[in-house]
Protein backbone atom coordinates (compact mmCIF):
# COMPACT_ATOMS: atom_id res chain seq x y z
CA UNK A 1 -64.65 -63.65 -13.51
CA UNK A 2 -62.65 -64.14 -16.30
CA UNK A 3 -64.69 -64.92 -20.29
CA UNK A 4 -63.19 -68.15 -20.10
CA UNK A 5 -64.69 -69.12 -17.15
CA UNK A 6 -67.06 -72.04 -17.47
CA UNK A 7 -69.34 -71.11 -14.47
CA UNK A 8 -69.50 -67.33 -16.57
CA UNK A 9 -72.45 -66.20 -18.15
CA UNK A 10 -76.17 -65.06 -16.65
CA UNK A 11 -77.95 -67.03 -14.19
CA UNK A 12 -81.75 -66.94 -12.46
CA UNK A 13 -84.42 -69.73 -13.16
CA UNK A 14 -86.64 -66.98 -11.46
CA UNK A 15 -85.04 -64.15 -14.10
CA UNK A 16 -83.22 -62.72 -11.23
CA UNK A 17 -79.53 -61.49 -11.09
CA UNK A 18 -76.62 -62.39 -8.62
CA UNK A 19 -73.80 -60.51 -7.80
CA UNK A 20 -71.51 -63.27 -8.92
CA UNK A 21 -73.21 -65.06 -12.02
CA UNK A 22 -72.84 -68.38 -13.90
CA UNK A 23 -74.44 -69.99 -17.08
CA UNK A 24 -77.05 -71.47 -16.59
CA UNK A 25 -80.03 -72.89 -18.82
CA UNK A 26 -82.87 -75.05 -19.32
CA UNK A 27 -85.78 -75.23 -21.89
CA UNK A 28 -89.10 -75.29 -20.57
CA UNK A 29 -90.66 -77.49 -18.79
CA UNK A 30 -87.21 -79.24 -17.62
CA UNK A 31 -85.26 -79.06 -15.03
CA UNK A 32 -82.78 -76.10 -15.84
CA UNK A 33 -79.12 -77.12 -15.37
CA UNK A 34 -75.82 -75.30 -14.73
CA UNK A 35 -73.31 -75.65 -17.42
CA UNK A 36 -70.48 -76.10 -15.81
CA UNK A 37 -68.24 -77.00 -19.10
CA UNK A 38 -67.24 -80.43 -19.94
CA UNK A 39 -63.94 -81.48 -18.79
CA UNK A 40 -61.05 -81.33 -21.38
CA UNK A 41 -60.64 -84.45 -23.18
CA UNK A 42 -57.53 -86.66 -24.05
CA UNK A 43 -57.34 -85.14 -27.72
CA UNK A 44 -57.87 -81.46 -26.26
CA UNK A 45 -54.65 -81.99 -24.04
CA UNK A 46 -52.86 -84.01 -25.54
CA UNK A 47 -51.27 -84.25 -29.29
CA UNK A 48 -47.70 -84.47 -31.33
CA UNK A 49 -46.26 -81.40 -33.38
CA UNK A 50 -44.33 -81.03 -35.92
CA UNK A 51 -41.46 -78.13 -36.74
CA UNK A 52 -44.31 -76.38 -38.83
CA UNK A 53 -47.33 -76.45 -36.21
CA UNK A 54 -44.77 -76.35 -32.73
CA UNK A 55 -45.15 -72.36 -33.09
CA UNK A 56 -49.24 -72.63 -33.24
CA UNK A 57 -49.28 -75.56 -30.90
CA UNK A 58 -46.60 -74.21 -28.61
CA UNK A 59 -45.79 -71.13 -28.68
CA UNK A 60 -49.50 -69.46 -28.84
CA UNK A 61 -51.25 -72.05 -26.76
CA UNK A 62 -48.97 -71.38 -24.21
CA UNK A 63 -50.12 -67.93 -24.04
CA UNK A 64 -53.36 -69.25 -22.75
CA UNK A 65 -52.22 -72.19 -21.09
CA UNK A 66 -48.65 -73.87 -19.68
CA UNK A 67 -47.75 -76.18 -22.31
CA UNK A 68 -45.38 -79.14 -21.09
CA UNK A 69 -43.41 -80.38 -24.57
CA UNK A 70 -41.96 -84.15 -24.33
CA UNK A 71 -39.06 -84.66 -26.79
CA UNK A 72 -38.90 -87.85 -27.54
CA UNK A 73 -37.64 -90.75 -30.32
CA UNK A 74 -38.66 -94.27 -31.16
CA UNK A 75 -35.44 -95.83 -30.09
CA UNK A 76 -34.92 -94.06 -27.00
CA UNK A 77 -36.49 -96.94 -23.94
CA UNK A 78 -36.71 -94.48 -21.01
CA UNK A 79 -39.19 -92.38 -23.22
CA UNK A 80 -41.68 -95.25 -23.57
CA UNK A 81 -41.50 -95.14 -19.51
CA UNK A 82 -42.16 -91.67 -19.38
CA UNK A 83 -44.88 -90.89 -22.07
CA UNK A 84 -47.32 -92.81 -20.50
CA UNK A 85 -46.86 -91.47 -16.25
CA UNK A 86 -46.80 -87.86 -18.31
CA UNK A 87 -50.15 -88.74 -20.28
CA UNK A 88 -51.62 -90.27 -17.46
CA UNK A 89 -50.79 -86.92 -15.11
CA UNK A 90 -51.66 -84.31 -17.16
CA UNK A 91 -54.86 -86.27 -17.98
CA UNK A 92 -55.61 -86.27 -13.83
CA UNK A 93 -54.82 -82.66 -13.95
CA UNK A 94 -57.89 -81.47 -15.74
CA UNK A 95 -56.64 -79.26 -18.08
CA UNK A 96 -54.12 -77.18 -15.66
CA UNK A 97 -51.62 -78.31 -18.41
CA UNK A 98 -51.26 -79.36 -21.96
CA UNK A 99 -49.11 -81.85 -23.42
CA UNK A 100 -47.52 -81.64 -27.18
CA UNK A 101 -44.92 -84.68 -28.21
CA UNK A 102 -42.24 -84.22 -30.73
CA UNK A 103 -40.13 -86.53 -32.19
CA UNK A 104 -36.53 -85.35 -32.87
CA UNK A 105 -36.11 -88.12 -35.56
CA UNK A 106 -38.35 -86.63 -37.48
CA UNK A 107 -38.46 -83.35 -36.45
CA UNK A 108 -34.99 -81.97 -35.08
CA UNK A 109 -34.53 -78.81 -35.69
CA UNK A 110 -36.59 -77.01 -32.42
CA UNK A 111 -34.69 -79.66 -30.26
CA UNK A 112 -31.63 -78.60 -31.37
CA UNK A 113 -32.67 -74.58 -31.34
CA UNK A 114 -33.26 -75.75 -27.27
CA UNK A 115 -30.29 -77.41 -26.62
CA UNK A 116 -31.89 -80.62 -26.18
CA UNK A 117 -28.80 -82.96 -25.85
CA UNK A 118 -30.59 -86.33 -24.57
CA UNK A 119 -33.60 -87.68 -24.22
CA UNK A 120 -36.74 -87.77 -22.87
CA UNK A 121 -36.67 -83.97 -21.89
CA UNK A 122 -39.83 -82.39 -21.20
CA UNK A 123 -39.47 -78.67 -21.35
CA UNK A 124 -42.75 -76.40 -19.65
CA UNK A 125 -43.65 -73.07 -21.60
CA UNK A 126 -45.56 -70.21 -20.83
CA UNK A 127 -46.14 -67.12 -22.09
CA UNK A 128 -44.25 -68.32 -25.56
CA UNK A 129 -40.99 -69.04 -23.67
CA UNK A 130 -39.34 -72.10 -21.82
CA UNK A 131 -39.60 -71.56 -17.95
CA UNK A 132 -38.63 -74.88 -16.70
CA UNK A 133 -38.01 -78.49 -16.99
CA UNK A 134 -36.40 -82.28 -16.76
CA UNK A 135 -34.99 -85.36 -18.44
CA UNK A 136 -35.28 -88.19 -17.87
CA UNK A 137 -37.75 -91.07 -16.80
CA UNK A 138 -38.48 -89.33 -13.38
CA UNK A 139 -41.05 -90.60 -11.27
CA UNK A 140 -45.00 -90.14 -11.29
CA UNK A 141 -44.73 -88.62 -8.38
CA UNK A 142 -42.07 -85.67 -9.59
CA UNK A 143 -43.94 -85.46 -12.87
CA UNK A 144 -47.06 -84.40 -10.61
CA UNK A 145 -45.34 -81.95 -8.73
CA UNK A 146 -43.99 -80.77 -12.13
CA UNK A 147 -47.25 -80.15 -13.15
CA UNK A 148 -48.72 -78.75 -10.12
CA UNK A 149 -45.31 -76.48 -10.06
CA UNK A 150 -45.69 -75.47 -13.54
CA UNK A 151 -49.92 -75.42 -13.70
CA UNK A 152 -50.60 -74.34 -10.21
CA UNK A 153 -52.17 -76.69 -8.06
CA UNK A 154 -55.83 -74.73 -7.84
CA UNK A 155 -57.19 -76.05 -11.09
CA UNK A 156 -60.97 -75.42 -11.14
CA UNK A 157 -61.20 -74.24 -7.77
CA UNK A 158 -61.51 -70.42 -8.32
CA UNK A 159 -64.49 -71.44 -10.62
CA UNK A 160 -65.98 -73.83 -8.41
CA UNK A 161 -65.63 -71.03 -5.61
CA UNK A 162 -67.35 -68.45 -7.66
CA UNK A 163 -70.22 -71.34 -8.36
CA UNK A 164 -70.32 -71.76 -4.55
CA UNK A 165 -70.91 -68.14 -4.12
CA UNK A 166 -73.64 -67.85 -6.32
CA UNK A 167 -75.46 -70.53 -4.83
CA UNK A 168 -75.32 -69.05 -1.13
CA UNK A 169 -76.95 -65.88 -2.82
CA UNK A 170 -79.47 -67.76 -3.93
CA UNK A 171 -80.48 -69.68 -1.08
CA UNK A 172 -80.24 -66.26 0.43
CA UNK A 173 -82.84 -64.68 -2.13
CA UNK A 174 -84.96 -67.68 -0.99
CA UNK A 175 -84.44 -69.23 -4.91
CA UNK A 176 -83.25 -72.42 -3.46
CA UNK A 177 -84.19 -74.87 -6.73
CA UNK A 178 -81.32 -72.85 -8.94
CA UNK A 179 -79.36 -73.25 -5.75
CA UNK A 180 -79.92 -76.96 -5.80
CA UNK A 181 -79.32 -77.13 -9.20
CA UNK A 182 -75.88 -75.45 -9.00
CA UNK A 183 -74.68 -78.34 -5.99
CA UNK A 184 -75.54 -80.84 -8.27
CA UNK A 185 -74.12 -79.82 -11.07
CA UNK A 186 -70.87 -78.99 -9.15
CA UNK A 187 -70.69 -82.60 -7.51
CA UNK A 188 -70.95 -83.76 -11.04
CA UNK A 189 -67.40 -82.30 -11.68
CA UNK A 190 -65.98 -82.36 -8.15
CA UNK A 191 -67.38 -84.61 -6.02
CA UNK A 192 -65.32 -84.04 -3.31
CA UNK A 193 -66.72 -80.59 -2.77
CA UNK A 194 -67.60 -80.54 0.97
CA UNK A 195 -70.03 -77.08 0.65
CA UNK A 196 -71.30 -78.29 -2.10
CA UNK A 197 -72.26 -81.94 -0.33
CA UNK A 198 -73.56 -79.91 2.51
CA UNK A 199 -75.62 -77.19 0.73
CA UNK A 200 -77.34 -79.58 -1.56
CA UNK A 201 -78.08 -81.35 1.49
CA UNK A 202 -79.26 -79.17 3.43
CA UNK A 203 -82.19 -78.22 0.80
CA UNK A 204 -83.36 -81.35 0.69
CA UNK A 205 -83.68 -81.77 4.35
CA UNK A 206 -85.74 -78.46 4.56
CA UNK A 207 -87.70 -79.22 1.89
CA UNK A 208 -89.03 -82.32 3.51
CA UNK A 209 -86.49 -85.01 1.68
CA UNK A 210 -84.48 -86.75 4.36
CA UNK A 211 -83.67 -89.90 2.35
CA UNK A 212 -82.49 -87.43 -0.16
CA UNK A 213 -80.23 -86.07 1.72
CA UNK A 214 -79.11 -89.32 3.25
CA UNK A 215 -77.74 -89.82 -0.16
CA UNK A 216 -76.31 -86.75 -0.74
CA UNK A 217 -73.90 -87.05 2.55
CA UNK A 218 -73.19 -90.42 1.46
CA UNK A 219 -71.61 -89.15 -1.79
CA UNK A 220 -68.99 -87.54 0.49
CA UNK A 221 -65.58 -88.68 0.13
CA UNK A 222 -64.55 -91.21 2.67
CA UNK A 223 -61.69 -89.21 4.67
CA UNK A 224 -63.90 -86.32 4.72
CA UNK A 225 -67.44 -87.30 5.94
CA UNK A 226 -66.91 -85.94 9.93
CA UNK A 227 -66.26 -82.33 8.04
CA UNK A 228 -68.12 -79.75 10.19
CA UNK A 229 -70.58 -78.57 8.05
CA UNK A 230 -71.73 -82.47 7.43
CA UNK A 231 -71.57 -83.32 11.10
CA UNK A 232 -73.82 -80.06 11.30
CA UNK A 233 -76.18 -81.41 9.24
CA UNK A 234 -76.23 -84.74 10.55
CA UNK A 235 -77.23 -83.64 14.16
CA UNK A 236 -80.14 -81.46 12.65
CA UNK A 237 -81.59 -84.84 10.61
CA UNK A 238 -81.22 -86.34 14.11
CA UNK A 239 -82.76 -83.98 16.60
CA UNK A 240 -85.45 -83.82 13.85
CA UNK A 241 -86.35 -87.16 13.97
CA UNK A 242 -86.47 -87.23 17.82
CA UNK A 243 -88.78 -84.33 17.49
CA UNK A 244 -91.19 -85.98 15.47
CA UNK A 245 -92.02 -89.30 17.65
CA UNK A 246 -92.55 -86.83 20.52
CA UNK A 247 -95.74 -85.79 19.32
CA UNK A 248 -98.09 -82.57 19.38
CA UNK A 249 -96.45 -79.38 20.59
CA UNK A 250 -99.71 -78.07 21.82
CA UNK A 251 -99.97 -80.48 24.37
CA UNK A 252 -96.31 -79.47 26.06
CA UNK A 253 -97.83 -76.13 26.02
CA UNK A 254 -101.28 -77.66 27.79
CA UNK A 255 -99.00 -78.83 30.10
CA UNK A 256 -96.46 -76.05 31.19
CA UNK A 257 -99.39 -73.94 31.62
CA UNK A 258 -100.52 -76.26 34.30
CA UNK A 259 -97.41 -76.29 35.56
CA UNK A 260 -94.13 -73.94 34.45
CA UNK A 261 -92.07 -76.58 36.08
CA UNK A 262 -93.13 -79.34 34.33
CA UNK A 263 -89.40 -79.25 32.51
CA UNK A 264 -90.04 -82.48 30.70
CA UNK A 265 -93.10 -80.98 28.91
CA UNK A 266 -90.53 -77.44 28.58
CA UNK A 267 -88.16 -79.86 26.92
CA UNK A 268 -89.82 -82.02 24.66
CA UNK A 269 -91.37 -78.66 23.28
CA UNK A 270 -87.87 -77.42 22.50
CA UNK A 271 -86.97 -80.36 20.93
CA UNK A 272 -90.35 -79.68 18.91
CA UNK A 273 -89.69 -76.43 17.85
CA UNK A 274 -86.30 -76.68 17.03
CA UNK A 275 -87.30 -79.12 14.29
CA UNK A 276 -89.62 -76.09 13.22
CA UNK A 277 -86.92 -74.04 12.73
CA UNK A 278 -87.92 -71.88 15.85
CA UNK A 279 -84.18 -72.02 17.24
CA UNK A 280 -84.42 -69.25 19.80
CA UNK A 281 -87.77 -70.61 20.97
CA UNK A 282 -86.02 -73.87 21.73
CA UNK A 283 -83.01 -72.11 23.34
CA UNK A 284 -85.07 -70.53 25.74
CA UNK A 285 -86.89 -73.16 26.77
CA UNK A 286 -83.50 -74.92 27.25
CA UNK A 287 -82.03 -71.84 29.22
CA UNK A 288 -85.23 -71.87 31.07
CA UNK A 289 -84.73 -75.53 32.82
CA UNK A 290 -80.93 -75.00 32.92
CA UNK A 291 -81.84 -71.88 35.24
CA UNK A 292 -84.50 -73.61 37.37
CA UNK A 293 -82.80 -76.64 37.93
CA UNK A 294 -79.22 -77.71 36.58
CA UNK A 295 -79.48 -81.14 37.81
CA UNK A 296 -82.82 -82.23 36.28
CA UNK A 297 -82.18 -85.03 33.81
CA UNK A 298 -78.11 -85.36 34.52
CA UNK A 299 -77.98 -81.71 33.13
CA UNK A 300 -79.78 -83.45 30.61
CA UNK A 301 -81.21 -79.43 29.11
CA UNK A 302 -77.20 -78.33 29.22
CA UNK A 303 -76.46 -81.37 27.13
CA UNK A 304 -79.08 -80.76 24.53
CA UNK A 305 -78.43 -77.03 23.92
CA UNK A 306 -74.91 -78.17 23.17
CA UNK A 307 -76.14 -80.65 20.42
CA UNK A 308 -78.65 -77.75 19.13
CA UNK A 309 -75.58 -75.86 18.91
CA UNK A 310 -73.41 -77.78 16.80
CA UNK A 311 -76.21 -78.44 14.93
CA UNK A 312 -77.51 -74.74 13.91
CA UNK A 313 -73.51 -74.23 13.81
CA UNK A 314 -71.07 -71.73 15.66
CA UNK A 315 -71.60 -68.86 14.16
CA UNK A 316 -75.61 -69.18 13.81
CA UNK A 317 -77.57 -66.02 15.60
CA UNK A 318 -79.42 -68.33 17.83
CA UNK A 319 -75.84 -70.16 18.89
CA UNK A 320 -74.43 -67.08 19.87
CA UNK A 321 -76.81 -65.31 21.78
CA UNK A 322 -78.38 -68.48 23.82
CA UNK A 323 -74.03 -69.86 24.53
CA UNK A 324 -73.30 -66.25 25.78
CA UNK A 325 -76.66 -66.45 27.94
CA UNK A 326 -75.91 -69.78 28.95
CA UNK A 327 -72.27 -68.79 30.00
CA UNK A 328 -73.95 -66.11 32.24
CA UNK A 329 -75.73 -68.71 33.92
CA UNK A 330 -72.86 -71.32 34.56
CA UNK A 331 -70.37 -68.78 35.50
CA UNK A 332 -72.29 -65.73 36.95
């Protein structure tokens, strides 16, 4: 990762180190937080120039950044249309772009070094040199793809992905409060972060905090709350509540001892230890009825696997041994 980063920088509220790593702090006896970088404000992206700062604010902060430059003049109309859709976009761009003004009344001398014959002209630099641009009052909706052109439509997403990675290491290395921490803090920038939704919920749910992770799915944008990996979650916090008004598991196991076809008892103890976590226990007992009798229940042990499997998801151990097992069975 790159210094500038914003997720850059050690990370481990155990002391540990990731592969990937991120900033992250916390004095003690508080909750440690991710610092994720605060989000560029109006007076960081935006500001006018002058012929004697354009080179500073211009030319060398384009080297670091694309730098859109609006020519504009008091008297010109279609430039009081445009400043505002261009301040408005490269506000709602986060920071992929930077915006300078310069009035050629006062200032005309870089205008006329460009060639700039009418106005508004918005010219895009990088690297210290023009590489594209427009004039006129164009749309919002050209300005935007200007920017995204120009800026590159990622934005924070390469940081947010390296975040994302250091999180599934932790949860890996069983450190699953910094992982918790890093969702959070990475729904406080971008909300609309489906892993990050779905990882933060997850924890909660295994650490016993159901209406806390209620919340967290809600927090999902609208148009994406049937996403896979919050569906997946969704059927666990389901099957998990079925599981617990079934009762104690030792009394299924009472009863298939008494009798092994007993596949009520074999299936409400799969439902039981599923919600334990014991996901091949419950697939066997599944397989088990399927095997002995596909008909009990309306295929009622068929059905269920299938839910276990979308919730454990597709590429889960337990999903792919017990669906090629039960494919054996259908179709042997």
């Amino acid at each position: 990762m790159s210094d500038n980063n914003p997720f850059n920088g050690s990370y481990g509220a155990s002391g540990g180190q990731y592969a990937q790593t991120v900033q992250y702090g916390g004095t003690e006896g508080e909750k440690a937080k991710l610092s994720l970088g605060e989000a560029p404000t109006a007076a960081e992206l935006i500001k006018d120039t002058t012929t004697a700062t354009f080179a500073a604010d211009v030319i060398q902060e384009s080297r670091r950044q694309p730098v859109l430059v609006d020519f504009w003049a008091p008297w010109c109309g279609p430039c009081k249309q445009l400043t505002p859709q261009l301040e408005k976009a490269v506000k709602a761009a986060g920071g992929k772009v930077k915006l300078v003004k310069m009035n050629i009344d006062d200032h005309p001398s870089v205008a006329g070094q460009l060639g700039i014959q009418s106005i508004p002209a918005v010219i895009a630099f990088k690297d210290g040199q023009p590489v594209d641009g427009f004039m006129g009052a164009v749309p919002e909706s050209q300005i935007t793809q200007f920017i995204q052109k120009v800026g590159g439509k990622g934005g924070g997403a390469p940081q947010i992905t390296d975040a994302l990675a250091v999180a599934a290491e932790a949860r890996a290395a069983g450190d699953v409060q910094t992982a918790a921490d890093i969702y959070d803090a990475i729904l406080e920038q971008a909300p609309e972060t489906i892993e990050a939704v779905a990882g933060l919920g997850e924890i909660l749910f295994d650490a016993g905090d159901s209406q806390g992770a209620e919340a967290v799915l809600a927090r999902a944008p609208e148009d994406k709350r049937d996403a896979p990996a919050l569906a997946a979650l969704r059927a666990r916090m389901t099957l998990a509540a079925q599981a617990a008004a079934l009762g104690n598991p030792a009394e299924f196991e009472r009863r298939l001892a008494a009798d092994p076809n007993d596949h009520q008892a074999r299936f409400d103890l799969a439902m039981v230890q599923n919600a334990h976590g014991e996901r091949m226990k419950a697939a066997e007992n599944l397989l088990a009825i399927v095997k002995a009798d596909r008909t009990w229940n309306d295929d009622g042990a068929r059905a269920q696997l299938l839910k276990f499997f979308e919730a454990w998801g597709m590429t889960d151990e337990a999903t792919l041994s017990a669906r090629r097992r039960l494919s054996s069975l259908l179709f042997s």
